[in-house]
C-alpha atoms as a PDB file:
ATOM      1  CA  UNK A   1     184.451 143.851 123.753  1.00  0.00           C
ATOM      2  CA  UNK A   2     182.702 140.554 123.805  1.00  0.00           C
ATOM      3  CA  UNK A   3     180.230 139.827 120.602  1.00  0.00           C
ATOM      4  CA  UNK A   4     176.773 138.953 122.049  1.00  0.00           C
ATOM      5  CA  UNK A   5     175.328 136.070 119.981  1.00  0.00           C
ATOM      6  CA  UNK A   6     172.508 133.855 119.676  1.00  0.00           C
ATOM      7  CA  UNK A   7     172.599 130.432 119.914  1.00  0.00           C
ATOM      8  CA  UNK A   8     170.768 129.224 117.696  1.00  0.00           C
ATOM      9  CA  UNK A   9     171.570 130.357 114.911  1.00  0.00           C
ATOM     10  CA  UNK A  10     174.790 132.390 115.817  1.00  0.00           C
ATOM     11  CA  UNK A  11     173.460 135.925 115.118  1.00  0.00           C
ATOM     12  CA  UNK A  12     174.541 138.805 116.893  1.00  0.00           C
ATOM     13  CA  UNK A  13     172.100 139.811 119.497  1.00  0.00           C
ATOM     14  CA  UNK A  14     171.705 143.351 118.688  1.00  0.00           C
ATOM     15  CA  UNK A  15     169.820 144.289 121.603  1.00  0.00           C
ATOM     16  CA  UNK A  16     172.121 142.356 123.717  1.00  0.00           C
ATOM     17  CA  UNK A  17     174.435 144.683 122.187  1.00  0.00           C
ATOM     18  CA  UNK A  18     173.769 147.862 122.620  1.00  0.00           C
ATOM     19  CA  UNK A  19     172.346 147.111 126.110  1.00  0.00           C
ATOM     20  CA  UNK A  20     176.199 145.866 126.859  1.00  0.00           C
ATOM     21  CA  UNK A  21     177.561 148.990 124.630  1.00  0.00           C
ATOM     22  CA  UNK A  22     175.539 151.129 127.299  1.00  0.00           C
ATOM     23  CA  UNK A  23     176.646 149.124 130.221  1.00  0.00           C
ATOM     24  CA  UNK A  24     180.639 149.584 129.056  1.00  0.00           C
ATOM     25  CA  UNK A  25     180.468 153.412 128.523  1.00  0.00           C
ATOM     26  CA  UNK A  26     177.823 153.821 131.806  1.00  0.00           C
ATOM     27  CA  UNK A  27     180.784 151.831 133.847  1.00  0.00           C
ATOM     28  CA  UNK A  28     183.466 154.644 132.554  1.00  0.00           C
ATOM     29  CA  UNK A  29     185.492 153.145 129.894  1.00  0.00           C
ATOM     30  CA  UNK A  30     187.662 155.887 128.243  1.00  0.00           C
ATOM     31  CA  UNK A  31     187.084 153.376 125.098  1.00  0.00           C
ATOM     32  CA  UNK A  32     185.032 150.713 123.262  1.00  0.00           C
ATOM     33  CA  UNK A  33     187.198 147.846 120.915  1.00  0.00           C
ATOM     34  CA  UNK A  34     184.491 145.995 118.969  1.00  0.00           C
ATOM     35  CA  UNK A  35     185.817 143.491 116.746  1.00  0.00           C
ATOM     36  CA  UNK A  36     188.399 142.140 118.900  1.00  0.00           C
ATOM     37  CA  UNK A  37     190.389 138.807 119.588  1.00  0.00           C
ATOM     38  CA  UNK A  38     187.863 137.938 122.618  1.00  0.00           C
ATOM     39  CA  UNK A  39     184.908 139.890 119.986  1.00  0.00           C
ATOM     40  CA  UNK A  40     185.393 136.069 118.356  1.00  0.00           C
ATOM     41  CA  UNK A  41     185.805 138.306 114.771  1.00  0.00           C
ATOM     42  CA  UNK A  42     187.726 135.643 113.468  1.00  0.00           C
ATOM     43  CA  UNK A  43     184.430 132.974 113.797  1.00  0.00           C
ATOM     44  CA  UNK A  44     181.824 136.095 112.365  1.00  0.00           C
ATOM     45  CA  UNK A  45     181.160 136.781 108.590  1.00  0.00           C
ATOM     46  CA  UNK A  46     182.166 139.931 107.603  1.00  0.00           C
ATOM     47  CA  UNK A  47     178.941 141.260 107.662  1.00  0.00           C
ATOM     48  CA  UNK A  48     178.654 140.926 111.184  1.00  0.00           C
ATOM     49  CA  UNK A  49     181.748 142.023 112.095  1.00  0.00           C
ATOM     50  CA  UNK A  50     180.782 145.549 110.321  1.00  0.00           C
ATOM     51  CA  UNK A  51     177.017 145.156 111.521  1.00  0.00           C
ATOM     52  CA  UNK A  52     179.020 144.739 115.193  1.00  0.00           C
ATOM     53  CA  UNK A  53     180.974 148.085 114.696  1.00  0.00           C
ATOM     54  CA  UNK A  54     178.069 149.753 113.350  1.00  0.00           C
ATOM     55  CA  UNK A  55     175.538 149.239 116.460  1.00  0.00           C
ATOM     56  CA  UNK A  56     178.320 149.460 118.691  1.00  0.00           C
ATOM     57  CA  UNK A  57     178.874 153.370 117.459  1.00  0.00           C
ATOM     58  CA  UNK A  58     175.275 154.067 117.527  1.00  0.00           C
ATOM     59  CA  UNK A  59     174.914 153.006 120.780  1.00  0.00           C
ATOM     60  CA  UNK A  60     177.859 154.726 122.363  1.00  0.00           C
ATOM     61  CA  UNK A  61     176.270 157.578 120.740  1.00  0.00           C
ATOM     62  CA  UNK A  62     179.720 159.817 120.835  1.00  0.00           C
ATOM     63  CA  UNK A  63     180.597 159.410 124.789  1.00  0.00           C
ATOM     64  CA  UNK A  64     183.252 157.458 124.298  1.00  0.00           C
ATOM     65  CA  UNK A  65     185.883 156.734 121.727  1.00  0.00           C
ATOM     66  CA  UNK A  66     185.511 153.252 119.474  1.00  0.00           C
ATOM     67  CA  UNK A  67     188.418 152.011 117.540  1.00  0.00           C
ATOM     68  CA  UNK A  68     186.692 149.138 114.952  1.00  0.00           C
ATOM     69  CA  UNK A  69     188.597 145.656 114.803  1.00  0.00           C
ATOM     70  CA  UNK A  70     189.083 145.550 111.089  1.00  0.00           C
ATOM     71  CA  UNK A  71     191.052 141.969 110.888  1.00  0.00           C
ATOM     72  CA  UNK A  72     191.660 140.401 108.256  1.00  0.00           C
ATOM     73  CA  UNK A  73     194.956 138.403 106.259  1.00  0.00           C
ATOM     74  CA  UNK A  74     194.350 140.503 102.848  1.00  0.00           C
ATOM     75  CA  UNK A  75     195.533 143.971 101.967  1.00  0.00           C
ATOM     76  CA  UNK A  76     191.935 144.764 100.420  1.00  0.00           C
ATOM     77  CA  UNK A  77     189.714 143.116 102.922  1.00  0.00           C
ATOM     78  CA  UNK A  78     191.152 144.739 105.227  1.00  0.00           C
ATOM     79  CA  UNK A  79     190.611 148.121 103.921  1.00  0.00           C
ATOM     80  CA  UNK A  80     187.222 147.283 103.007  1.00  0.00           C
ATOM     81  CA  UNK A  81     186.586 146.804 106.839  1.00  0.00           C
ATOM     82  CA  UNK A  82     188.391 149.956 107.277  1.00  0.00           C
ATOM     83  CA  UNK A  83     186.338 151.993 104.874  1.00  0.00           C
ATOM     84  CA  UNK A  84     182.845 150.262 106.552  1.00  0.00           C
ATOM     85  CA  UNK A  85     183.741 151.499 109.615  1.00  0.00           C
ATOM     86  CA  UNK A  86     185.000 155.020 108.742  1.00  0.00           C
ATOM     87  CA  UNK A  87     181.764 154.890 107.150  1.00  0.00           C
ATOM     88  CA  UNK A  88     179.802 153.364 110.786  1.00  0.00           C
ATOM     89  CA  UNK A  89     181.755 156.958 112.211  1.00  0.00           C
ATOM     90  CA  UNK A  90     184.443 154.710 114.265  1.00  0.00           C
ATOM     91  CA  UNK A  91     187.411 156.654 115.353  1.00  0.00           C
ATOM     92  CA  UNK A  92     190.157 154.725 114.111  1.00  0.00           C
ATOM     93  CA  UNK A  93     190.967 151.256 112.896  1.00  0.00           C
ATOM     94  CA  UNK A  94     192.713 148.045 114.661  1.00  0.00           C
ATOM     95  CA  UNK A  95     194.703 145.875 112.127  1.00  0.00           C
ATOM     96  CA  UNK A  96     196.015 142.453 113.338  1.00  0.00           C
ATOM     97  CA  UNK A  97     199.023 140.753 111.717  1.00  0.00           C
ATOM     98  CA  UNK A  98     198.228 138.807 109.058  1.00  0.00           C
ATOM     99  CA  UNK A  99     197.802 135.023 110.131  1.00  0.00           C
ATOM    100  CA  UNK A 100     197.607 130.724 108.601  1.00  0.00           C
ATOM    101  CA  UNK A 101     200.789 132.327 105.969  1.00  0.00           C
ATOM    102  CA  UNK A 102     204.322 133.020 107.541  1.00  0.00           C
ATOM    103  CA  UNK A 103     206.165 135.793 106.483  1.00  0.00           C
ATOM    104  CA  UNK A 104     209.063 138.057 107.039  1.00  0.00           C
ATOM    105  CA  UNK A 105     209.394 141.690 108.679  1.00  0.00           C
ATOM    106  CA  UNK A 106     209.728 142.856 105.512  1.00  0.00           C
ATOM    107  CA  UNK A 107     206.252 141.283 104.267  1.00  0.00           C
ATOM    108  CA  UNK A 108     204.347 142.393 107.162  1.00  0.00           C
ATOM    109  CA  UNK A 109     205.900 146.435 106.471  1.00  0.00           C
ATOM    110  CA  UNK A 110     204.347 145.505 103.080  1.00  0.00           C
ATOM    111  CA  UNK A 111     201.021 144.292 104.190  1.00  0.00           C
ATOM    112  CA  UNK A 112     200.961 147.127 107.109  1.00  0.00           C
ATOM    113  CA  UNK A 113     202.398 150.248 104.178  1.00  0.00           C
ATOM    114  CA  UNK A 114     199.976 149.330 101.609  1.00  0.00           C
ATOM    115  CA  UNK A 115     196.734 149.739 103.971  1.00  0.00           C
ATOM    116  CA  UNK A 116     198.077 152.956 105.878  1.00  0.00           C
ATOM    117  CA  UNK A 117     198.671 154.368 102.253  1.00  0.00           C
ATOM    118  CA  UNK A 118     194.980 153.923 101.322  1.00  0.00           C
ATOM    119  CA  UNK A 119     193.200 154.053 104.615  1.00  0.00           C
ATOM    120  CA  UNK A 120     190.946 156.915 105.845  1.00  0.00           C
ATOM    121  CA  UNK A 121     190.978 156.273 109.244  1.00  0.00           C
ATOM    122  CA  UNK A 122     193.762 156.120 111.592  1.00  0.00           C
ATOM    123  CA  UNK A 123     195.375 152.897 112.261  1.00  0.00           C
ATOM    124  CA  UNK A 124     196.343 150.904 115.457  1.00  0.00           C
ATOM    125  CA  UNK A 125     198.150 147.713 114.812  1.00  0.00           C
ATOM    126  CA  UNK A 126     197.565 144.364 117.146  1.00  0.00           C
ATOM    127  CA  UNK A 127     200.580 142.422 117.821  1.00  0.00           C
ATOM    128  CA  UNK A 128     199.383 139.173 118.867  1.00  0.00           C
ATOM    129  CA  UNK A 129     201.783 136.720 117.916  1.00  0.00           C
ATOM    130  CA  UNK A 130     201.013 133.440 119.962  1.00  0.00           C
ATOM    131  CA  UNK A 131     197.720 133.253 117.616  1.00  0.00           C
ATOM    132  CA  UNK A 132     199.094 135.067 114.468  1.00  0.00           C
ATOM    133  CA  UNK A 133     202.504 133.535 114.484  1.00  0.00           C
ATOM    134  CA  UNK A 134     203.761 136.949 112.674  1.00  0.00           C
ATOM    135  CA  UNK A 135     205.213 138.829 115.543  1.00  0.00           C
ATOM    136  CA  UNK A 136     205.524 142.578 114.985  1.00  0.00           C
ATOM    137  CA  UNK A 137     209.242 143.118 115.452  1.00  0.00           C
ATOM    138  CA  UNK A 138     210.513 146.811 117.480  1.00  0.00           C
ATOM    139  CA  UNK A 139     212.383 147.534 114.565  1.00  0.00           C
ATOM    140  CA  UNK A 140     208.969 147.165 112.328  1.00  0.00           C
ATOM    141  CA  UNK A 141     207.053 148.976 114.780  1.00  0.00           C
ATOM    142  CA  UNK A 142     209.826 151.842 115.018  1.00  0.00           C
ATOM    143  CA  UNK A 143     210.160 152.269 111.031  1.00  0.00           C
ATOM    144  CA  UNK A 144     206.133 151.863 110.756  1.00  0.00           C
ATOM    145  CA  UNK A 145     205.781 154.199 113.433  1.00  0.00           C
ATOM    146  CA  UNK A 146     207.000 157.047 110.541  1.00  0.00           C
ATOM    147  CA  UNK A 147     203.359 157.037 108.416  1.00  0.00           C
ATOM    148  CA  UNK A 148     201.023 159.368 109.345  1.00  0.00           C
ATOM    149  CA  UNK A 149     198.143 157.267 109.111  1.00  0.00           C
ATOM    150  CA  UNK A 150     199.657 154.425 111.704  1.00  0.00           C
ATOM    151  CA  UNK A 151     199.268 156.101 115.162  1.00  0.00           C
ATOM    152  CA  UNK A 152     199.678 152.915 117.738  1.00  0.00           C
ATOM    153  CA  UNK A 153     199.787 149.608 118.649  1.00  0.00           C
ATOM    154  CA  UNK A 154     198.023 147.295 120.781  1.00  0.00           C
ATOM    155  CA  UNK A 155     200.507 145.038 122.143  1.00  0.00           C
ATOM    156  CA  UNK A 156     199.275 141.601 123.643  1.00  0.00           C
ATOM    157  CA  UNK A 157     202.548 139.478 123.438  1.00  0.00           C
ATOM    158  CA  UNK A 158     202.327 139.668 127.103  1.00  0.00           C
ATOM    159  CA  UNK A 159     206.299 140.131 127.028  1.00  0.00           C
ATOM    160  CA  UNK A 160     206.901 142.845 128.941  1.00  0.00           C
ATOM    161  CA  UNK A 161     210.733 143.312 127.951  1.00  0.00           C
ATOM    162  CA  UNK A 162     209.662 143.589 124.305  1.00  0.00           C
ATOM    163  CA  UNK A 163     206.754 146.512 125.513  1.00  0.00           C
ATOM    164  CA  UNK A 164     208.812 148.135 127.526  1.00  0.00           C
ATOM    165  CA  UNK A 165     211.208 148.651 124.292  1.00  0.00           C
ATOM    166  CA  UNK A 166     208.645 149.686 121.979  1.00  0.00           C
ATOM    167  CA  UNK A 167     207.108 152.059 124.398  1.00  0.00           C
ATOM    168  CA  UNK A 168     211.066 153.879 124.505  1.00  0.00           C
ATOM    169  CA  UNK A 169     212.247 153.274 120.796  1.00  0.00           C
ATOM    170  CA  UNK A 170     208.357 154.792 119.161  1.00  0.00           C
ATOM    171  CA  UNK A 171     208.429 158.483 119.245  1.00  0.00           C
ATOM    172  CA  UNK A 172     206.603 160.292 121.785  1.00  0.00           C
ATOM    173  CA  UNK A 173     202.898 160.454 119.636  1.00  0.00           C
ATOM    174  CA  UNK A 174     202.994 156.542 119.040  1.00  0.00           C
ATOM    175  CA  UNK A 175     200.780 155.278 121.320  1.00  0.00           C
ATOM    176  CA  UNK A 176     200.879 151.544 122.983  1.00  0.00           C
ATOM    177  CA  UNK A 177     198.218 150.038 124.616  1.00  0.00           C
ATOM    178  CA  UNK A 178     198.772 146.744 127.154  1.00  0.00           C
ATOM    179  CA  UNK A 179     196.057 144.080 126.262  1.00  0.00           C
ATOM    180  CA  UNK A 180     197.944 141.702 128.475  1.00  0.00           C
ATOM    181  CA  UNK A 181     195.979 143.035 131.932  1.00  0.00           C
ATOM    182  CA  UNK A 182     198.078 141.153 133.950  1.00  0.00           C
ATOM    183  CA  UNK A 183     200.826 142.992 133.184  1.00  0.00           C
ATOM    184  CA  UNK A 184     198.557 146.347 133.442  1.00  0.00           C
ATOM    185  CA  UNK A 185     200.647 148.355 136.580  1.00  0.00           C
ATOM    186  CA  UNK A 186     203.877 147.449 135.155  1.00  0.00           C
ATOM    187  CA  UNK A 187     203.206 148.512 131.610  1.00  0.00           C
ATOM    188  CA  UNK A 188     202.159 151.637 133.261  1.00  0.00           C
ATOM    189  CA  UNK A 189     205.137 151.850 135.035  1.00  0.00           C
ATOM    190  CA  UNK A 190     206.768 151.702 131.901  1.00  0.00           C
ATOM    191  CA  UNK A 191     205.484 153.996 129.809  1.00  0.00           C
ATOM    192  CA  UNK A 192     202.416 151.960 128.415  1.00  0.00           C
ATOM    193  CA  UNK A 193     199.672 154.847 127.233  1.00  0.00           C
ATOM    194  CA  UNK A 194     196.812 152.761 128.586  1.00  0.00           C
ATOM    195  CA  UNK A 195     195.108 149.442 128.761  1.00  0.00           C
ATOM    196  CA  UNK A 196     192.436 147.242 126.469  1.00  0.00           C
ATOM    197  CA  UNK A 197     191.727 145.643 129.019  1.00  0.00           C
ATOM    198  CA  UNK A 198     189.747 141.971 128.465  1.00  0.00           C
ATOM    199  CA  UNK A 199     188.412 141.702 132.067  1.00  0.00           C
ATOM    200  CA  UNK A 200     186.723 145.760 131.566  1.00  0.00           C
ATOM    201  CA  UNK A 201     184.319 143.543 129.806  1.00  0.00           C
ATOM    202  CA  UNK A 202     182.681 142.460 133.583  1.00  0.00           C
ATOM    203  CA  UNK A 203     184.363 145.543 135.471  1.00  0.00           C
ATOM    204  CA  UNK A 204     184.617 148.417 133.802  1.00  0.00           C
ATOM    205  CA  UNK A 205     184.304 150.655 136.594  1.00  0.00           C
ATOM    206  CA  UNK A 206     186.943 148.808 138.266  1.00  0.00           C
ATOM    207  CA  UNK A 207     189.482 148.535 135.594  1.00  0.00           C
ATOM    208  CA  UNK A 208     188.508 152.440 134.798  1.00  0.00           C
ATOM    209  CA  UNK A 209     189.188 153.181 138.053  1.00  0.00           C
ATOM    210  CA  UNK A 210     192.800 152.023 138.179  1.00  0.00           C
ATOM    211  CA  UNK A 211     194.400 153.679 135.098  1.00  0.00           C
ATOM    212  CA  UNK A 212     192.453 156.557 136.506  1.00  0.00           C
ATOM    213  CA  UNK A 213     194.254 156.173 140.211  1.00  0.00           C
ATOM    214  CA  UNK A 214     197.488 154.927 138.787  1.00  0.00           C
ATOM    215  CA  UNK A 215     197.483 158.683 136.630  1.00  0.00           C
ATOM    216  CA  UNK A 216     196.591 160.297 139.494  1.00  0.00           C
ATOM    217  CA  UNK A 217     199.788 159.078 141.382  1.00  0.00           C
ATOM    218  CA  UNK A 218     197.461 157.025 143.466  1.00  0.00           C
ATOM    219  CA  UNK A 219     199.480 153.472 143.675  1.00  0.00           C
ATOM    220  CA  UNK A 220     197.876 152.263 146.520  1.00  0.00           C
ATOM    221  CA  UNK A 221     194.271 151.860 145.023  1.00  0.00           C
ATOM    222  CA  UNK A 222     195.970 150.931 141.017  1.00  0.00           C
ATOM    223  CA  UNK A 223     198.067 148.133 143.446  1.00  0.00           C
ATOM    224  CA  UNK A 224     194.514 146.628 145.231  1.00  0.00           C
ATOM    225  CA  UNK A 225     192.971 146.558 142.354  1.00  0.00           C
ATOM    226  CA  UNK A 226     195.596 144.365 140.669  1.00  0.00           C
ATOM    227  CA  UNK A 227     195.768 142.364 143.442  1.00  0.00           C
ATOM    228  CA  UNK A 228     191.956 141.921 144.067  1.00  0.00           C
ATOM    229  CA  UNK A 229     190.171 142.273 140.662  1.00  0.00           C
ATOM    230  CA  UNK A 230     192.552 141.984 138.016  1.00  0.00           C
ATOM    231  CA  UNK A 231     195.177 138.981 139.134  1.00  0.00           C
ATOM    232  CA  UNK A 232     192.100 136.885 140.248  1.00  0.00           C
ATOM    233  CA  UNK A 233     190.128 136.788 137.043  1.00  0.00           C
ATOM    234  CA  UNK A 234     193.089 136.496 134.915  1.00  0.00           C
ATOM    235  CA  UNK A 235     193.932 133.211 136.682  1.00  0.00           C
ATOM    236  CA  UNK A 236     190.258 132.007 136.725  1.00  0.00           C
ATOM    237  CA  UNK A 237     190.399 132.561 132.810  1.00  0.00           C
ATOM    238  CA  UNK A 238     193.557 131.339 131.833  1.00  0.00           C
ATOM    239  CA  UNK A 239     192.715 127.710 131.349  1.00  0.00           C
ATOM    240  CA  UNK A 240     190.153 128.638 129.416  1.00  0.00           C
ATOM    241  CA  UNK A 241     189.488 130.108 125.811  1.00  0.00           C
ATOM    242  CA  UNK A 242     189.154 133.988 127.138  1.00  0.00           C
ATOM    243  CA  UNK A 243     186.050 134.742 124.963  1.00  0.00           C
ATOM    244  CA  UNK A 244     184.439 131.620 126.331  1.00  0.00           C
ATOM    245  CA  UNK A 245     185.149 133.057 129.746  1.00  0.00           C
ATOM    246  CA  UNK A 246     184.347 136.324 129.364  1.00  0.00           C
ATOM    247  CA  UNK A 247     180.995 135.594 128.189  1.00  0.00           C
ATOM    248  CA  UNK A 248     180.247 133.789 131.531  1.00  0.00           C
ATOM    249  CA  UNK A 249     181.274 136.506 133.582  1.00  0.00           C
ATOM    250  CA  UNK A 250     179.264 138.932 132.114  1.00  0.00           C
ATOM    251  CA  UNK A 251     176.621 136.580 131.957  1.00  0.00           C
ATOM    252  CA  UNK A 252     176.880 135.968 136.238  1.00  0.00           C
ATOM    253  CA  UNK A 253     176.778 139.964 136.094  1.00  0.00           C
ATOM    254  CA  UNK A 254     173.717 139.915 134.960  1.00  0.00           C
ATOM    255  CA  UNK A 255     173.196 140.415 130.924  1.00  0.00           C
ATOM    256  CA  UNK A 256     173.091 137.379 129.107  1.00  0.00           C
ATOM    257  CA  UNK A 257     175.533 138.098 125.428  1.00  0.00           C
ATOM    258  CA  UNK A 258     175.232 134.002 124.421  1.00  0.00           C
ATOM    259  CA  UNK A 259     177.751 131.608 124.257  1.00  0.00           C
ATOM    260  CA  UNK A 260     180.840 131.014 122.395  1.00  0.00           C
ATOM    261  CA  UNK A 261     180.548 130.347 118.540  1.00  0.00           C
ATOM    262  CA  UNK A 262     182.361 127.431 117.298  1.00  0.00           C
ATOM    263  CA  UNK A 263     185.217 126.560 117.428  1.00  0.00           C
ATOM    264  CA  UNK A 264     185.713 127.562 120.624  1.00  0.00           C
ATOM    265  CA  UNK A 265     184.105 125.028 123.481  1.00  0.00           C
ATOM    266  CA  UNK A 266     181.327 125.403 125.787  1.00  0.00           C
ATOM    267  CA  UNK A 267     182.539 125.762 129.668  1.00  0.00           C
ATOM    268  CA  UNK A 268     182.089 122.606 131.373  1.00  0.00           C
ATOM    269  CA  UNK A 269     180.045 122.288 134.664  1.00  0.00           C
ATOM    270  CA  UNK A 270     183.693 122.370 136.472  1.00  0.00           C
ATOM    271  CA  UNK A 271     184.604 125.509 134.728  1.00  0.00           C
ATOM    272  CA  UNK A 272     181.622 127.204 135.113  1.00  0.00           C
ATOM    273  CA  UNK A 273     181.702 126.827 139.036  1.00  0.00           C
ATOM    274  CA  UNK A 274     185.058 128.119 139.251  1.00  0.00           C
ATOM    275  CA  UNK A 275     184.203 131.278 137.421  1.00  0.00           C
ATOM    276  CA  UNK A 276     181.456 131.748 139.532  1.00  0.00           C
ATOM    277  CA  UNK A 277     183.193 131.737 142.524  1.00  0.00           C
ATOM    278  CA  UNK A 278     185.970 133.830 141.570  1.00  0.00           C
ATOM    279  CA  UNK A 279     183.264 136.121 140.270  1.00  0.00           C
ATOM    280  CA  UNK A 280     181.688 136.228 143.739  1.00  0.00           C
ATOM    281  CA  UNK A 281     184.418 137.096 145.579  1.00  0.00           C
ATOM    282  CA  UNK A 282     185.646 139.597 143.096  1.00  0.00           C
ATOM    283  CA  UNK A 283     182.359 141.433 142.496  1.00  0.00           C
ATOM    284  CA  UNK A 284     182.815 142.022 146.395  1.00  0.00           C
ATOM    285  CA  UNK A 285     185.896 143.614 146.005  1.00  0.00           C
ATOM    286  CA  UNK A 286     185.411 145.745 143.120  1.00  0.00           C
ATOM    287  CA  UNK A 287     182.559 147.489 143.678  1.00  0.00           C
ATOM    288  CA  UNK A 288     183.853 149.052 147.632  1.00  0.00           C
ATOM    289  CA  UNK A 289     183.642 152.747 147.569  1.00  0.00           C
ATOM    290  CA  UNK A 290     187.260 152.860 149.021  1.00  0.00           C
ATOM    291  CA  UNK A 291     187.837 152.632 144.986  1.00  0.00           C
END
């Protein structure tokens, strides 16, 4: 999930919030991910990372499941997160690899053992290595796999060789989750459990609707949708900074959630026009009742 913010001050728009919270589970998401990579959690205090999870729960009011981003680079901030949003009544925690030091596999097993030992909630790590530069290994994920308390990973490396193997060498229970969407058919095809899926944040229905067809044994309609919703915004957005992006889109669909917080940029006039014309002729395509 995006973070709506304001701009003037670079508050989270609560209202903004739970309107979008409403919007996300209305549109048929099987899940919400507050606190995320394209959440901008890494440019939020604390405080309004948890105040994030908090009003997100509340306003998906138990329809839908909500796993709480609970990032952080130290053992007890991070289970401080975790114990603010077992307390908010999230479902289960997202841990990222740790990030700015460099370790080994054998540090991050550390980091990763030492939270699942103390955490109430259950825990789905984030491997996101092109911004953590800690890359969870298959070997890591495959002896982590053995606590009780770590249940999954999200897996954004957007390598589909290396998610293909830890979908086969986790047992059967571990779940893995694509966050690369491009790659969202073939991690199915793979094995992948589902998708958190950044561009669900302006189609949910849409991006719904193809895990749904894909289970179903319906490739034709996953296939379309690749081809006309998914592929298309994931080009429009890959020159630039995805929360920036995302923001924009779901601003052209018609709820304003604010714009980036610094560091990231603002979209340029340039930028802006091509996201609204990829928007345009997407929002065409996704919304035909042949889906």
């Amino acid at each position: 999930m995006a973070t709506p913010t304001h701009g003037s001050d670079r508050s989270v728009d609560d209202e903004a919030l739970r309107q979008f919270t409403r919007r996300l589970v209305d549109g048929g998401v099987h899940g919400l991910f507050p606190g995320s990579s394209i959440g901008e959690f890494s440019s939020l205090t604390t405080e309004q990372n948890r105040r994030v999870v908090r009003t997100v729960v509340e306003a998906a009011d138990g329809d839908t499941t909500v796993v709480a981003g609970c990032c952080d680079t130290s053992v007890d901030a991070v289970l401080a997160n975790v114990a603010a949003a077992d307390d908010a009544g999230a479902d289960a925690a997202v841990v990222v690899s740790p990030y700015y030091l460099g370790t080994t596999q054998p540090g991050l097993e550390r980091f990763f053992r030492a939270i699942a030992d103390e955490s109430p909630l259950p825990l789905l790590l984030y491997n996101i290595p092109q911004l953590t530069g800690n890359e969870l290994g298959v070997d890591l994920l495959r002896t982590l796999a053995d606590h009780d308390s770590i249940v999954g990973v999200k897996d954004t490396s957007g390598d589909l060789t290396y998610h293909h193997r830890v979908v086969t060498e986790t047992p059967d229970d571990f779940v893995v989750f694509q966050g690369a969407t491009q790659l969202a058919t073939a991690s199915l095809e793979v094995g992948a459990d589902g998708l958190i899926a950044g561009p669900a944040n302006v189609f949910p229905g849409a991006l719904s609707t193809l895990y749904d067809a894909y289970s179903r044994g319906d490739l034709g309609v996953a296939r379309r949708l690749m081809r006309e919703v998914v592929s298309p915004l994931v080009s429009a957005t890959s020159g630039v900074p995805t929360a920036a992006a995302t923001k924009h889109l779901v601003a052209l669909d018609g709820l304003d959630i604010g714009e980036p917080l610094p560091p990231l940029p603002q979209l340029t006039d340039d930028e802006q026009r091509a996201l609204r014309t990829t928007y345009q002729r997407v929002s065409e395509r996704a919304t035909e009742p042949a889906i």
